[in-house]
N, C-alpha and C. Protein backbone atom coordinates (compact mmCIF):
# COMPACT_ATOMS: atom_id res chain seq x y z
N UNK A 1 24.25 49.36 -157.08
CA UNK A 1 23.70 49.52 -158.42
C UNK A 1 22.79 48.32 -158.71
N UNK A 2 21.94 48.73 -159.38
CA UNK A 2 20.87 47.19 -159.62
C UNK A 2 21.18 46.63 -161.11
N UNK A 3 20.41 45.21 -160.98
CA UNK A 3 20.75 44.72 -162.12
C UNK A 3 20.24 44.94 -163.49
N UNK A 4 20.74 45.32 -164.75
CA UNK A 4 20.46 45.41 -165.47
C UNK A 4 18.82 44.41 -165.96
N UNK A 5 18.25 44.74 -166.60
CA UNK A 5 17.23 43.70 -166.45
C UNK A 5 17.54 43.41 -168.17
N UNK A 6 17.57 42.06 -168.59
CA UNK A 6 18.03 42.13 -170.07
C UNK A 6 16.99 40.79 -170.47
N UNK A 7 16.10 40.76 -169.75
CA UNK A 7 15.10 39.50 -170.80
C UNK A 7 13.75 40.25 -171.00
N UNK A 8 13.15 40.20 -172.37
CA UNK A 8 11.43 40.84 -172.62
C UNK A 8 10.73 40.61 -171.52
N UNK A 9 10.15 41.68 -171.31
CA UNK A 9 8.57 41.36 -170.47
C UNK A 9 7.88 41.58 -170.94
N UNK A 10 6.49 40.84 -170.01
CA UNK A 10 5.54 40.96 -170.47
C UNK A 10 4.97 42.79 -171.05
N UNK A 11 4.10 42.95 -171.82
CA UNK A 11 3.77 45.13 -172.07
C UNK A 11 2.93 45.43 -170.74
N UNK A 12 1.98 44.54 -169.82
CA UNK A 12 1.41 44.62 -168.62
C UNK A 12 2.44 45.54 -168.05
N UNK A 13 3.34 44.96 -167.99
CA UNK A 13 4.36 45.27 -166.46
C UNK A 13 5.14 46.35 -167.02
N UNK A 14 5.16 47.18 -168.35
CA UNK A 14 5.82 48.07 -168.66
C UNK A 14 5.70 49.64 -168.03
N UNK A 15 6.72 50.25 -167.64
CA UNK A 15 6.52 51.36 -167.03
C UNK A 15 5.54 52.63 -168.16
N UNK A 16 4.28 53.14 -167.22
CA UNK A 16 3.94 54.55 -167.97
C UNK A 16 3.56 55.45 -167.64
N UNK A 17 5.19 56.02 -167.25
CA UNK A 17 5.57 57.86 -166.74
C UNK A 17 6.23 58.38 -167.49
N UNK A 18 6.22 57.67 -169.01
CA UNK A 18 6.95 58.40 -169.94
C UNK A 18 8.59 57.47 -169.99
N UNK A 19 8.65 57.22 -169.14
CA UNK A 19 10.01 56.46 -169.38
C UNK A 19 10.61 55.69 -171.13
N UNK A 20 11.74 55.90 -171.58
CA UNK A 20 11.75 55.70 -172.76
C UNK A 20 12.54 54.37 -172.62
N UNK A 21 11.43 53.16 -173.34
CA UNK A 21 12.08 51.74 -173.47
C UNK A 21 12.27 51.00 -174.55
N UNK A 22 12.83 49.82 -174.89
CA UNK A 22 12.48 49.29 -175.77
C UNK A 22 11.49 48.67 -176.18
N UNK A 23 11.18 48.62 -177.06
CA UNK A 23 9.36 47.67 -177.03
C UNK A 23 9.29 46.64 -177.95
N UNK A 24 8.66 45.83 -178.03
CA UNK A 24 8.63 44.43 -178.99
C UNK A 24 7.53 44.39 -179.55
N UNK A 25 7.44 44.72 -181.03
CA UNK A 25 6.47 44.56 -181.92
C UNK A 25 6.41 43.00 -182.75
N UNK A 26 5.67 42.12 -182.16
CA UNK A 26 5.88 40.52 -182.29
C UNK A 26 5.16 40.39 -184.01
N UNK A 27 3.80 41.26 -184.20
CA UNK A 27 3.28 41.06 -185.49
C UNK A 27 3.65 41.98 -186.37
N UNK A 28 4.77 42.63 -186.63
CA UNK A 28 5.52 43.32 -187.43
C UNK A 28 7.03 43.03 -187.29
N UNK A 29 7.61 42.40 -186.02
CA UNK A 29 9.16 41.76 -185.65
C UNK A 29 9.89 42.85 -185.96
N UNK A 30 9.61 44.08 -185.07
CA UNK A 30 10.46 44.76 -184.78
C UNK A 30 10.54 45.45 -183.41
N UNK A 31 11.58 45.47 -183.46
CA UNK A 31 12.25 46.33 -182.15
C UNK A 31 12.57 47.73 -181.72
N UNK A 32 11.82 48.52 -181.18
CA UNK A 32 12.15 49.89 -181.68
C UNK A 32 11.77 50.78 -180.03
N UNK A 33 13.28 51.59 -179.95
CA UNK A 33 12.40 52.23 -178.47
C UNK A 33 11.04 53.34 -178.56
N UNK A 34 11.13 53.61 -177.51
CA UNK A 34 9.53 54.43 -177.20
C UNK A 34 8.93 54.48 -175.72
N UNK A 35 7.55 55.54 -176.40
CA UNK A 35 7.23 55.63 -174.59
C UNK A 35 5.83 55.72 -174.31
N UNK A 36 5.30 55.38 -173.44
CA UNK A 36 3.87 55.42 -172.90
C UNK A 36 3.62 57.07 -172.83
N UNK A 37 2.32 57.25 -173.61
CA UNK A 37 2.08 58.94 -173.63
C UNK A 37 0.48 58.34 -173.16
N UNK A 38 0.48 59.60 -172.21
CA UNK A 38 -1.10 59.97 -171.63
C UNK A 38 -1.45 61.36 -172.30
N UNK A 39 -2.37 61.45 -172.88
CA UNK A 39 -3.21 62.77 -173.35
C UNK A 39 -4.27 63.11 -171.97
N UNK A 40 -4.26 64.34 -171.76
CA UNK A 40 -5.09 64.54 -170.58
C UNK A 40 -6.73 64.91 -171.49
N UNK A 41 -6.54 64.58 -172.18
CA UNK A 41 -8.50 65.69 -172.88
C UNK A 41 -8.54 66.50 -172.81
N UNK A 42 -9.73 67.20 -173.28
CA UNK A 42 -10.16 68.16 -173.05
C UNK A 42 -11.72 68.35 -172.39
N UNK A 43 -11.60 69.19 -171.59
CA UNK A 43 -12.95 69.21 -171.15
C UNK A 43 -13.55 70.89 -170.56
N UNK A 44 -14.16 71.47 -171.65
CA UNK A 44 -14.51 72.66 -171.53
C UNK A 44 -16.31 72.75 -171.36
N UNK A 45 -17.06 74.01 -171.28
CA UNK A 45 -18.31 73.76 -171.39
C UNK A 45 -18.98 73.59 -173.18
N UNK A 46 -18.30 73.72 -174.37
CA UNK A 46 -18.03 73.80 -175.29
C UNK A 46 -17.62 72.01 -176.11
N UNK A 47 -16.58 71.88 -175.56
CA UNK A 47 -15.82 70.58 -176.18
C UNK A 47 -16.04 69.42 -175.21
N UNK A 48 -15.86 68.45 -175.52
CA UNK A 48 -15.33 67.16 -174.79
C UNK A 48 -14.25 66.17 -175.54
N UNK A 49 -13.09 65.93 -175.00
CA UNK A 49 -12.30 64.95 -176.03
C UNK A 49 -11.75 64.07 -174.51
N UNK A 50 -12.55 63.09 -173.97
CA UNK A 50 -12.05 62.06 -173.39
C UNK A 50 -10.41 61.68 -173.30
N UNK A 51 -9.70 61.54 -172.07
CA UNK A 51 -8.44 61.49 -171.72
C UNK A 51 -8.33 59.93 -172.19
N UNK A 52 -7.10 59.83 -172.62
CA UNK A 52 -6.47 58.16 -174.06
C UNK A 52 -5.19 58.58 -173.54
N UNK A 53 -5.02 57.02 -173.81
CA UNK A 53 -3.23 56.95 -173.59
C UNK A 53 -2.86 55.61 -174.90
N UNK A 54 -1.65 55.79 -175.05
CA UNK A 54 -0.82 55.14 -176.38
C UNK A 54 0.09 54.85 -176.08
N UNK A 55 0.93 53.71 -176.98
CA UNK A 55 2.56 53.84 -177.03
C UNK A 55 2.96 54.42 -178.21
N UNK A 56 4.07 55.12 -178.23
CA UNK A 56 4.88 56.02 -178.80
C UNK A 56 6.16 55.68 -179.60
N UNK A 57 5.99 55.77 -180.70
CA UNK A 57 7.56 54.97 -181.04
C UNK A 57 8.46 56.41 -181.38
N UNK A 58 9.77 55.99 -180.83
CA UNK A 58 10.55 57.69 -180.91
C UNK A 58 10.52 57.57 -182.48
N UNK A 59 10.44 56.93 -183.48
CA UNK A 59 11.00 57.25 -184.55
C UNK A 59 9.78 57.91 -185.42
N UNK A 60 8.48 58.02 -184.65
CA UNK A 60 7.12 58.26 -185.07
C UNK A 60 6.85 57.61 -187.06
N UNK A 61 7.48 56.58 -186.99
CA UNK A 61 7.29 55.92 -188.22
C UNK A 61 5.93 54.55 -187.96
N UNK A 62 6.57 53.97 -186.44
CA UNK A 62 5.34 53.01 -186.49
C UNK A 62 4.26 53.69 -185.66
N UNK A 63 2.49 53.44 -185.92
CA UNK A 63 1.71 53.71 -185.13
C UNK A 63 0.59 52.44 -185.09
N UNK A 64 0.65 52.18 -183.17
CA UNK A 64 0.30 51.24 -182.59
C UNK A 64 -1.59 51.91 -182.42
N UNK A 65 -2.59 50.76 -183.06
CA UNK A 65 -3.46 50.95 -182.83
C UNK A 65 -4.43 50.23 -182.25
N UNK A 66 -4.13 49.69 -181.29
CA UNK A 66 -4.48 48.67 -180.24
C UNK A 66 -4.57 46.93 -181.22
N UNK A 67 -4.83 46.93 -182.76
CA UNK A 67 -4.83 46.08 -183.29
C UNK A 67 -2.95 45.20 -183.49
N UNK A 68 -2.62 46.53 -183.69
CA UNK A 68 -1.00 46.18 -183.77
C UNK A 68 -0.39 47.09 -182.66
N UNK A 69 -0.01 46.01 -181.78
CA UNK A 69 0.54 47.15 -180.79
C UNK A 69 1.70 46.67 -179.89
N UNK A 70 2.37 47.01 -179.75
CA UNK A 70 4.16 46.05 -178.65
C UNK A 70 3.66 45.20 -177.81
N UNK A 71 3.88 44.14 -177.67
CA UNK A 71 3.52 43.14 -176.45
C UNK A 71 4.50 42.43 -175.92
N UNK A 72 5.81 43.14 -175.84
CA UNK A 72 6.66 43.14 -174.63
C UNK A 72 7.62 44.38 -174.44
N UNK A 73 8.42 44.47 -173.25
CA UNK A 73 9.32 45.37 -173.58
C UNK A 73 10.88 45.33 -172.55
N UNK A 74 11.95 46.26 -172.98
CA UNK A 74 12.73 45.49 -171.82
C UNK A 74 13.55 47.30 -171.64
N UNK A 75 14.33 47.22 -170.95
CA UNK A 75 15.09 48.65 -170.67
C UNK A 75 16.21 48.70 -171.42
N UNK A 76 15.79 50.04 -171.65
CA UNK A 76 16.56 51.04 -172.76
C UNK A 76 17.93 51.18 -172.33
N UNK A 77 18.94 50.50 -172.52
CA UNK A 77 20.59 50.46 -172.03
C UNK A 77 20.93 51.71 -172.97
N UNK A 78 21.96 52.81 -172.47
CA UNK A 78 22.55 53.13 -173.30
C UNK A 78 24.10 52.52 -173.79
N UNK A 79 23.92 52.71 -174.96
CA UNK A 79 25.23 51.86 -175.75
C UNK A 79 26.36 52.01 -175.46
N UNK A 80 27.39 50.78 -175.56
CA UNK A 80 28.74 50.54 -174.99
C UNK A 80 29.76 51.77 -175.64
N UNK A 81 30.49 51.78 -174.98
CA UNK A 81 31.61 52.50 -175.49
C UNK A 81 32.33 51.81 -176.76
N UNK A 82 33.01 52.27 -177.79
CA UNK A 82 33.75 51.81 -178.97
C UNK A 82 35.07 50.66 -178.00
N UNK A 83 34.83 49.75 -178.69
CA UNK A 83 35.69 48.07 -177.95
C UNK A 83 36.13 47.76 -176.82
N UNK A 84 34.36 48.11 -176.35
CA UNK A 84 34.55 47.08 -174.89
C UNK A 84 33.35 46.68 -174.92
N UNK A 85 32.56 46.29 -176.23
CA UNK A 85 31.98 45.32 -176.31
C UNK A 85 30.03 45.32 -176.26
């Protein structure tokens, strides 16, 4: 089994295949999980909407707009059992 990884990283090194992590919002000081979303575009003979990618907060309350946006993150543990801590 590998080791838990339990200190922030840098948002560079954050996984984005969708994986759901925690993320560190330093100019708002909060902590909230979420996930790297890729939009593929659109591209018809008609439309064009250029392929963008974002971070995602599950609670879709905060939205990161490259001005305010997580700049670290660490893995999403799921929570202990009731008293063991």
């Amino acid at each position: 089994m590998s080791k838990r990884q339990t200190k922030w990283q840098p948002i560079e090194t954050a996984p984005r295949d969708g994986t759901r992590i925690l993320l560190w919002d330093e100019r708002r000081g909060v902590a909230i999980s979420g996930f790297w979303h890729t939009d593929p575009g659109i591209r018809t003979p008609d439309e064009y909407d250029p392929p963008w990618s974002f971070w995602v907060a599950d609670n879709n309350l905060i939205e990161w707009d490259g001005i305010a946006s997580p700049n670290s993150w660490m893995t999403l543990h799921p929570p202990t059992k009731r008293g063991t801590g």
